[in-house]
Each structure stands twice: as C-alpha cells, then as structure tokens.
Protein backbone atom coordinates (compact mmCIF):
# COMPACT_ATOMS: atom_id res chain seq x y z
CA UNK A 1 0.00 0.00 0.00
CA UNK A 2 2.95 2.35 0.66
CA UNK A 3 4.61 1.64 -2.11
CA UNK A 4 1.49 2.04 -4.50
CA UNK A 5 1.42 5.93 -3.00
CA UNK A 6 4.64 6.55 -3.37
CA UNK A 7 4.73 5.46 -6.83
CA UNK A 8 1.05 7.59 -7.34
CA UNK A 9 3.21 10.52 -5.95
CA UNK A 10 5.69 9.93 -8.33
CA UNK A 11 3.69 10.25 -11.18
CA UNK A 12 1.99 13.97 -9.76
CA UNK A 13 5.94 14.89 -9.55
CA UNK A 14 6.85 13.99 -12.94
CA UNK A 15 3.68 15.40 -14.60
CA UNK A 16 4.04 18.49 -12.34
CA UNK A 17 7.75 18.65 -13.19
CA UNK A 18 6.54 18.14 -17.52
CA UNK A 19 3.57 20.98 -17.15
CA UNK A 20 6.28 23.64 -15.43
CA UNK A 21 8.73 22.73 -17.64
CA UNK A 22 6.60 23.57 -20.23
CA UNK A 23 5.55 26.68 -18.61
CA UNK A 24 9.22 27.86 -18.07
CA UNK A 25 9.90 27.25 -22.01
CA UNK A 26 7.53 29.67 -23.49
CA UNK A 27 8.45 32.42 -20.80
CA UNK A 28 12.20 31.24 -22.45
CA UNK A 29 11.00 32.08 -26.34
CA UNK A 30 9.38 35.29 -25.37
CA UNK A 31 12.67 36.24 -23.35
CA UNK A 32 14.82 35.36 -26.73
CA UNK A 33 12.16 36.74 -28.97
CA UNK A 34 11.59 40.38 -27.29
CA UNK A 35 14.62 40.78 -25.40
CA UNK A 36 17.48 38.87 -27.86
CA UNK A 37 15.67 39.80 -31.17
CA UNK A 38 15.47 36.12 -32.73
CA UNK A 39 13.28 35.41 -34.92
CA UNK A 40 10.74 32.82 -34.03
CA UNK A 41 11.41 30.72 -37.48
CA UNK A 42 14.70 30.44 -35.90
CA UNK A 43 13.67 29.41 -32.19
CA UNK A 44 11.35 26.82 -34.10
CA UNK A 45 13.90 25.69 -36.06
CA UNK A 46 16.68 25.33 -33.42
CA UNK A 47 14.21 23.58 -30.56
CA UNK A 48 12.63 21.05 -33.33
CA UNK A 49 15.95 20.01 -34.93
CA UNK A 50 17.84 19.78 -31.78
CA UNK A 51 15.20 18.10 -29.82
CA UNK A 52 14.53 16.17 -32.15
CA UNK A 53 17.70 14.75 -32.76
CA UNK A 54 18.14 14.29 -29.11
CA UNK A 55 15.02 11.94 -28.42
CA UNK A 56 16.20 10.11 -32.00
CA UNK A 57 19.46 9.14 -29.97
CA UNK A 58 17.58 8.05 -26.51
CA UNK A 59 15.33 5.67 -28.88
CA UNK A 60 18.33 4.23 -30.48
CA UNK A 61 20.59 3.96 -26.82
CA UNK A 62 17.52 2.18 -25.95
CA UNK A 63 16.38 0.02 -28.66
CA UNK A 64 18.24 0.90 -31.95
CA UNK A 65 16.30 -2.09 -34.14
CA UNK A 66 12.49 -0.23 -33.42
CA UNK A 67 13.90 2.98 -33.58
CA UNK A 68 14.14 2.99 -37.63
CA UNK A 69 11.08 0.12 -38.02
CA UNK A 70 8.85 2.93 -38.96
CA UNK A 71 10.60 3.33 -42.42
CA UNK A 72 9.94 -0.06 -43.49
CA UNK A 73 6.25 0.85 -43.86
CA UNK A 74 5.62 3.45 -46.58
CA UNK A 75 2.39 4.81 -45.03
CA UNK A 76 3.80 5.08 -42.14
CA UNK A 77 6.73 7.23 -42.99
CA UNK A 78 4.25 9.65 -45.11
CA UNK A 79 1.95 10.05 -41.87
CA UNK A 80 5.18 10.61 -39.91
CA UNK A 81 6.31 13.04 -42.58
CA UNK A 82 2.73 14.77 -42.85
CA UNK A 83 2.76 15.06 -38.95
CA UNK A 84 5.98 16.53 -38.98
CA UNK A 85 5.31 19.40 -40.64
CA UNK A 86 1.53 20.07 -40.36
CA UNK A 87 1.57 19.04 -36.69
CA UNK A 88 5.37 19.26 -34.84
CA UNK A 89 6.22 22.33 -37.07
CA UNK A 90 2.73 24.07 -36.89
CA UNK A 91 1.93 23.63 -33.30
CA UNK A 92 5.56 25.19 -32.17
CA UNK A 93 5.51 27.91 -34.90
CA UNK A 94 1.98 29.84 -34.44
CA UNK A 95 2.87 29.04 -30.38
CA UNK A 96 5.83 31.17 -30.86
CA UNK A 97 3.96 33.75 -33.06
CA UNK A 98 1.64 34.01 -30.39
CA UNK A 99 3.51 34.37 -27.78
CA UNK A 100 5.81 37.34 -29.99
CA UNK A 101 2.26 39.39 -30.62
CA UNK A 102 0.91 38.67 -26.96
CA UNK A 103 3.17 36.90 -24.16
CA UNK A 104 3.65 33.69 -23.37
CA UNK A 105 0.65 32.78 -20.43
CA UNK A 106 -1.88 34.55 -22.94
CA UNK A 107 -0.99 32.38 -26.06
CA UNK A 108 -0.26 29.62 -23.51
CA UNK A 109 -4.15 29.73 -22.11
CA UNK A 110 -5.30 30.50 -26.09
CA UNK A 111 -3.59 27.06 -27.13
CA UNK A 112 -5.50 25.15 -24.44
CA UNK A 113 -9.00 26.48 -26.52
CA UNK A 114 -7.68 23.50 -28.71
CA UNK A 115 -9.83 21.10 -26.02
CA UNK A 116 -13.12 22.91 -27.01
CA UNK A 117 -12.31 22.62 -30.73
CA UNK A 118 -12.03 19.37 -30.32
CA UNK A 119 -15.41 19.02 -28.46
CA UNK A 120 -16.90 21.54 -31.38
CA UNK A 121 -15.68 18.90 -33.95
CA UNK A 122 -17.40 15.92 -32.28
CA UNK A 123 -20.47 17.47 -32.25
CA UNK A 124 -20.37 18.28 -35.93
CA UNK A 125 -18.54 14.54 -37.24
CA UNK A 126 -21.54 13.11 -34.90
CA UNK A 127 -24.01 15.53 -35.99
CA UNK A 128 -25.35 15.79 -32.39
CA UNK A 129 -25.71 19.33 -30.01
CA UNK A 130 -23.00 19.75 -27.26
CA UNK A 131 -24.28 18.20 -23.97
CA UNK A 132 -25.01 19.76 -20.94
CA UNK A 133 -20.83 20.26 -19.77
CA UNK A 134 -19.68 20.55 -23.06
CA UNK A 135 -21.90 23.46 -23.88
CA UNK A 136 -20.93 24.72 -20.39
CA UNK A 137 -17.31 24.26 -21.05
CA UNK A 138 -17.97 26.21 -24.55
CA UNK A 139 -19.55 29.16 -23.40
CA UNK A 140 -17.13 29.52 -20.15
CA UNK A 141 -14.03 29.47 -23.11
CA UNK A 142 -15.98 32.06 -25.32
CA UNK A 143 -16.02 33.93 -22.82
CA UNK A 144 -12.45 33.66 -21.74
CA UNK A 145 -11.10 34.54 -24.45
CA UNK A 146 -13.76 37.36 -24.94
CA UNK A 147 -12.50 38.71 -21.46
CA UNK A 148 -9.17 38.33 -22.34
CA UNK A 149 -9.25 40.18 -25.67
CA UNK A 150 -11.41 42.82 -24.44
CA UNK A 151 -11.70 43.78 -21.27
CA UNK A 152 -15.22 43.97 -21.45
CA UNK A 153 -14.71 46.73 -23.60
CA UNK A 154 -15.89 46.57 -27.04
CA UNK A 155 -13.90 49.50 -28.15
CA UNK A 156 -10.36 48.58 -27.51
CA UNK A 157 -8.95 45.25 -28.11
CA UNK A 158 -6.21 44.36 -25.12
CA UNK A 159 -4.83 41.57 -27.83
CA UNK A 160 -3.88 42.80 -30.75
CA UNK A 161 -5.39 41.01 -33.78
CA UNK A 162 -2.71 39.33 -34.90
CA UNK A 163 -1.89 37.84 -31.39
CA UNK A 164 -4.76 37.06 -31.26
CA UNK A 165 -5.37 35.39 -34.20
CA UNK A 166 -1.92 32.97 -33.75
CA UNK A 167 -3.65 31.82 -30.94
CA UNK A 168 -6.33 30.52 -32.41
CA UNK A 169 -4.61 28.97 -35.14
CA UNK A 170 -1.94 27.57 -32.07
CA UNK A 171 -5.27 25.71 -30.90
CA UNK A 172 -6.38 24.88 -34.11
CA UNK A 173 -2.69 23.11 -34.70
CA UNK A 174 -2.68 21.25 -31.64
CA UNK A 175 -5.85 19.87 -32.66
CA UNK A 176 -4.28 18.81 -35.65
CA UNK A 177 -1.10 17.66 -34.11
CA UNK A 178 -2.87 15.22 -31.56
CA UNK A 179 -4.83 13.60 -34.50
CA UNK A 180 -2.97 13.18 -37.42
CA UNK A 181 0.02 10.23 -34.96
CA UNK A 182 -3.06 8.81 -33.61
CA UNK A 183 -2.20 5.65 -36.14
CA UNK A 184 1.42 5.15 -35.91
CA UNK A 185 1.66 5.84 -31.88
CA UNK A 186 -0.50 2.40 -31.79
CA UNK A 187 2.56 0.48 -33.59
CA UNK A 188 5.51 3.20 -32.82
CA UNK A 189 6.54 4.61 -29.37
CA UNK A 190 6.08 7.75 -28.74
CA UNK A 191 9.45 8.76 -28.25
CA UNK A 192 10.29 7.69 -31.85
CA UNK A 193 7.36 9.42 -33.14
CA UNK A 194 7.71 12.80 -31.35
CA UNK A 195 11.47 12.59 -32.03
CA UNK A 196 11.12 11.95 -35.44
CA UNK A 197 8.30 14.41 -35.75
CA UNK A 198 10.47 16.99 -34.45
CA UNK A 199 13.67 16.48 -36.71
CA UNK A 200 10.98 16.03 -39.92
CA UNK A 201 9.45 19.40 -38.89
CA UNK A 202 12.91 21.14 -38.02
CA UNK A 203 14.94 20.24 -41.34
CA UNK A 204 12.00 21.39 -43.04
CA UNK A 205 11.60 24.83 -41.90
CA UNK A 206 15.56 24.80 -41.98
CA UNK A 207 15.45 24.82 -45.50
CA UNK A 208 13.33 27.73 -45.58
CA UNK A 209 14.92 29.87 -43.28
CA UNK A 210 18.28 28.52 -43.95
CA UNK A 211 19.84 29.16 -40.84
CA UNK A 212 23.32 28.92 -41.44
CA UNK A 213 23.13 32.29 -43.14
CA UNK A 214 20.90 34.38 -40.08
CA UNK A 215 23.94 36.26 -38.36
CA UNK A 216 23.14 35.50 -34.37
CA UNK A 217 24.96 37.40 -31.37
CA UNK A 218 25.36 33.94 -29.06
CA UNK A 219 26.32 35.56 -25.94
CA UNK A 220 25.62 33.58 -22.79
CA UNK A 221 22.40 34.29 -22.21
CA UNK A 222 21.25 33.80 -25.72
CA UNK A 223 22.84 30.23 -25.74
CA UNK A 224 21.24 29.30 -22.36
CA UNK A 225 17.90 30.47 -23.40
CA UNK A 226 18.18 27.85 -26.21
CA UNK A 227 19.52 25.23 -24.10
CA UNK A 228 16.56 25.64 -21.61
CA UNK A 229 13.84 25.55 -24.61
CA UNK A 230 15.31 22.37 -25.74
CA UNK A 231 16.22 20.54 -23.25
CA UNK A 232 14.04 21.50 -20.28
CA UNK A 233 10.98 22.46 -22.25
CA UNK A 234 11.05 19.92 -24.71
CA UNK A 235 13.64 16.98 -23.25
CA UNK A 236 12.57 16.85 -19.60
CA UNK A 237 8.91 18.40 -20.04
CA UNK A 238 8.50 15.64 -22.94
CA UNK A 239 9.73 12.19 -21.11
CA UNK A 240 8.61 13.78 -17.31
CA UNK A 241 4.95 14.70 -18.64
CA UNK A 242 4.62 11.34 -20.43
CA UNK A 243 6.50 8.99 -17.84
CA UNK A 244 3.91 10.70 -15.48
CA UNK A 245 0.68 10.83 -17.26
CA UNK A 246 1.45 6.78 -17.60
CA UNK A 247 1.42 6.34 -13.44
CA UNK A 248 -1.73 8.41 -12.91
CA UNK A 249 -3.64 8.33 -16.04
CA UNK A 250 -4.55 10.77 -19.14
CA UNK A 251 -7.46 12.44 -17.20
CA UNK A 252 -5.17 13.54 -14.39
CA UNK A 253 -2.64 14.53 -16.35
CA UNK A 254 -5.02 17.16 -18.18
CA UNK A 255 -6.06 18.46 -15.38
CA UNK A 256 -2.33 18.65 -13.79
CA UNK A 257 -0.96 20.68 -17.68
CA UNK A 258 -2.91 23.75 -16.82
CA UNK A 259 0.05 24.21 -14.51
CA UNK A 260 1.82 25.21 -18.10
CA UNK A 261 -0.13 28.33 -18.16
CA UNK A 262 0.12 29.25 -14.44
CA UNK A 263 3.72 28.61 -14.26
CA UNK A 264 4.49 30.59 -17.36
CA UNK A 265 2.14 33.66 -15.79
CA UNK A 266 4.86 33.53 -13.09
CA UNK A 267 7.76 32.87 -14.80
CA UNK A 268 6.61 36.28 -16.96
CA UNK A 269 6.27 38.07 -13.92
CA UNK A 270 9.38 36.86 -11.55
CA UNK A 271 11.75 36.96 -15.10
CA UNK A 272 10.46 39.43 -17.35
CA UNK A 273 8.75 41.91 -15.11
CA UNK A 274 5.17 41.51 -17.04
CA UNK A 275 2.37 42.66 -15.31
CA UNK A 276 -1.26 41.34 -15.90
CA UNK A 277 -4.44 43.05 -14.48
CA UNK A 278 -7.65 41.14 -13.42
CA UNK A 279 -9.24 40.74 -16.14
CA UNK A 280 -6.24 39.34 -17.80
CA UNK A 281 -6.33 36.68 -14.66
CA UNK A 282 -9.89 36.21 -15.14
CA UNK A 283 -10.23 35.49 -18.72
CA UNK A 284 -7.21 32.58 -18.45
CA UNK A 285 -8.99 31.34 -15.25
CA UNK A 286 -11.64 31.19 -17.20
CA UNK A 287 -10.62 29.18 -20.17
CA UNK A 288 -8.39 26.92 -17.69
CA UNK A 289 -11.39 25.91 -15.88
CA UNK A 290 -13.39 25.75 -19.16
CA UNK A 291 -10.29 22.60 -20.03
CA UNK A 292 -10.80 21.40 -16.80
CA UNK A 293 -14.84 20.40 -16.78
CA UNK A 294 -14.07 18.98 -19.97
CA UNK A 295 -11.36 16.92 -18.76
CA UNK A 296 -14.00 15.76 -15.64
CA UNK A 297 -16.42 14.70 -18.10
CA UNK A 298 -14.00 12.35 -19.90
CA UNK A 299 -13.65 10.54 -16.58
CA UNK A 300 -17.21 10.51 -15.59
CA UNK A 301 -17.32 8.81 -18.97
C-alpha cells in the first residue's frame, strides 16, 4: 500500500515537473524573442531540430532495431512526414507567433482552446448538439477569451489582432497535431514518433529559413535560453509529462498541464517583469477551468 502511493506521488511529480517545464519554455521564447531579437522561425527551427535529434538518440541507446522500423512501412513514414510538418512544425511555430504578438501565459491559455475545438468537432462529425458540460465548457471558453481580448470593452482590443489570431490557429494546430500520430503511436513509441516528428518538422523549416546564413549574437544568455527551450521544455517536459501521465492516467494529467499556463504567468512576472491586471487573470482562469470540466467529463465517462 505504501509503495502504490509513493509510486502515485511519483507520477503527480513527474507530470508536475513536464507541465512547469513547459511553462518555463515559453516564458524562455518570449525572453529570446523580445529581449534577444530572434526570430521565431529560428527558435522553431533550433528547438525542433535539436530536440529532435536528441530523443532520435535516446530511442536508439535504448532500442536501436524499433527505432528505424517505422521506415519499413511506406504509409507510415508519409503520416510521420505529414505530422511533422503540419503538426510538430505548426503547433511550435503559431505558439511562438503568439507568444511574440501577446506573451507567453496569454498564447499559452489561447492554445489550451484547442480542447473545445475538439469538443466543437465531435459534435459536428456526430451531428449531435454539445451536452449539458460541453456546452458549459464552450460558453465559459468564449467567454475567456472574450475577457481576455477585451476587457469587457468593445472598443479597444487588449490583444492585438494578430496575437490574437496565432492563438487561435496555435489551438487549431494542436488539434491537428494530436490527430494526425493517432495511427502510428499504436505500432511506434512515442518517443520515436515525437522525435522523429520533431527532426521532420525542423529540417523542413531549416530549409526555408536557412539558418546557417541568419547572423546571431550567441552571448551567454542567448545560448542558455536555447539550451533551456530544448532541453528543459522539450527533453525533460517531454519524457517527465509522459512517464507521469502513464502512473496516474490521461485524465489527471489534463487536469495537472494547466500548470503550463500558471507557471508561465509567473515565470513572466518573476523573469520578465510583465504585469497582468484582473481581467487578464480572469479570462485565463476562465478558459483553464473551461479545459478542466471537460477533462472531468471524460472521466465521468
């Protein structure tokens, strides 16, 4: 009995641990994006490649005869191609335009509207109304995100359009992004697939941005700032999320990842000095708890 708590407490640590970590990288990519003047493309391109790359190596360390496997199937390596770029690359990319055009807890909360798209699309593929928490759920994100872009004041948009809008399309990605592996994870690991995912999605947008010719100051702080969006954010938040989420179960677990967007509302604050009013607090509190009743109903379920 013991044992089964600590091992229960284990998992909360390690899913805790992911959701923070996850929190701590996007305050990260808005310090290197406002502060250090990269450009986002780049940030994308440097955290997908190198990440990438780095889970690719774990997966071989640890079983180097699965870790290629997926190759062997030619619909598998187009699905793993398609994911790389229309899900890896597109979730991380409008997540970093969003947090550039708003900060990073704002387009943090606006990605987690991706739950309620995904409810939204259910009820249209079923062809049946929202039920009774859904359409709660719905109308406590709508108006969320109307708090948060407004104020309650019709006449001056807090976010700027454009934020705005790279939220929504952030969401609308990570909708995309959690369907399009939903084949391959059942044969693959997840490790290989996310790894893989990442490299696809980061030597394709290399080859657009070419890198190798963007002239970069890497002065200490620039260079750590990387480091922690790849290997904290992505590395540890990656294997600690998932390793934890396996302990105490999916439901849990999306409860536990609205940490992300509290710890990156006080990572902004403590780091970068941002300051957020009440309505600000009330429209992500909001759409957090809007995720939340929808991650309750799964379980009742």
């Amino acid at each position: 009995m013991e044992q089964n708590k600590k091992h229960l407490a284990k998992g909360f640590f390690l899913t805790i641990f992911g959701a923070i970590s996850w929190g701590f990288s996007g305050t990260c990519g808005q310090y290197l994006m406002t502060v250090k003047n990269l450009d986002s493309k780049y940030i994308a391109n440097t955290r997908l490649f190198f990440a990438g790359l780095i889970l690719i190596l774990i997966s071989i360390l640890k079983d180097k005869k699965d870790t290629f496997k997926i190759f062997k199937n030619k619909k598998d390596t187009i699905t793993l191609i398609v994911f790389g770029i229309f899900g890896m690359l597109a979730c991380q990319y409008s997540y970093l335009q969003a947090i550039y055009y708003t900060n990073a807890p704002t387009a943090t909360v606006l990605q987690f509207l991706s739950s309620v798209f995904m409810i939204i699309g259910v009820c249209l593929i079923d062809k049946r109304l929202p039920k009774k928490i859904e359409l709660f759920a719905i109308s406590l994100a709508v108006l969320g995100t109307f708090t948060l872009a407004t104020h309650f004041n019709l006449n001056n948009l807090v976010i700027t359009p454009t934020g705005f809008l790279w939220g929504i399309i952030s969401a609308l990605s990570v909708v995309v992004y959690s369907i399009l592996p939903l084949k391959i994870l059942k044969k693959y690991s997840s490790i290989i697939v996310t790894g893989f995912g990442m490299f696809i999605g980061g030597v394709f947008l290399g080859l657009i941005i070419k890198p190798w010719n963007i002239n970069i100051d890497f002065d200490l702080m620039t260079i750590l700032g990387l480091i922690a969006i790849i290997v904290i954010g992505t590395i540890f938040a990656f294997t600690c999320f998932l390793a934890g989420v396996s302990i105490i179960g999916p439901v849990k677990g999306s409860l536990i990842a609205g940490l992300e967007a509290i710890s990156s509302l006080i990572f902004s604050i403590l780091l970068l000095g941002e300051s957020f009013g009440a309505y600000d607090l009330l429209g992500m509190a909001l759409i957090l708890t809007a995720v939340s009743a929808l991650s309750l109903k799964k379980e009742t379920e």
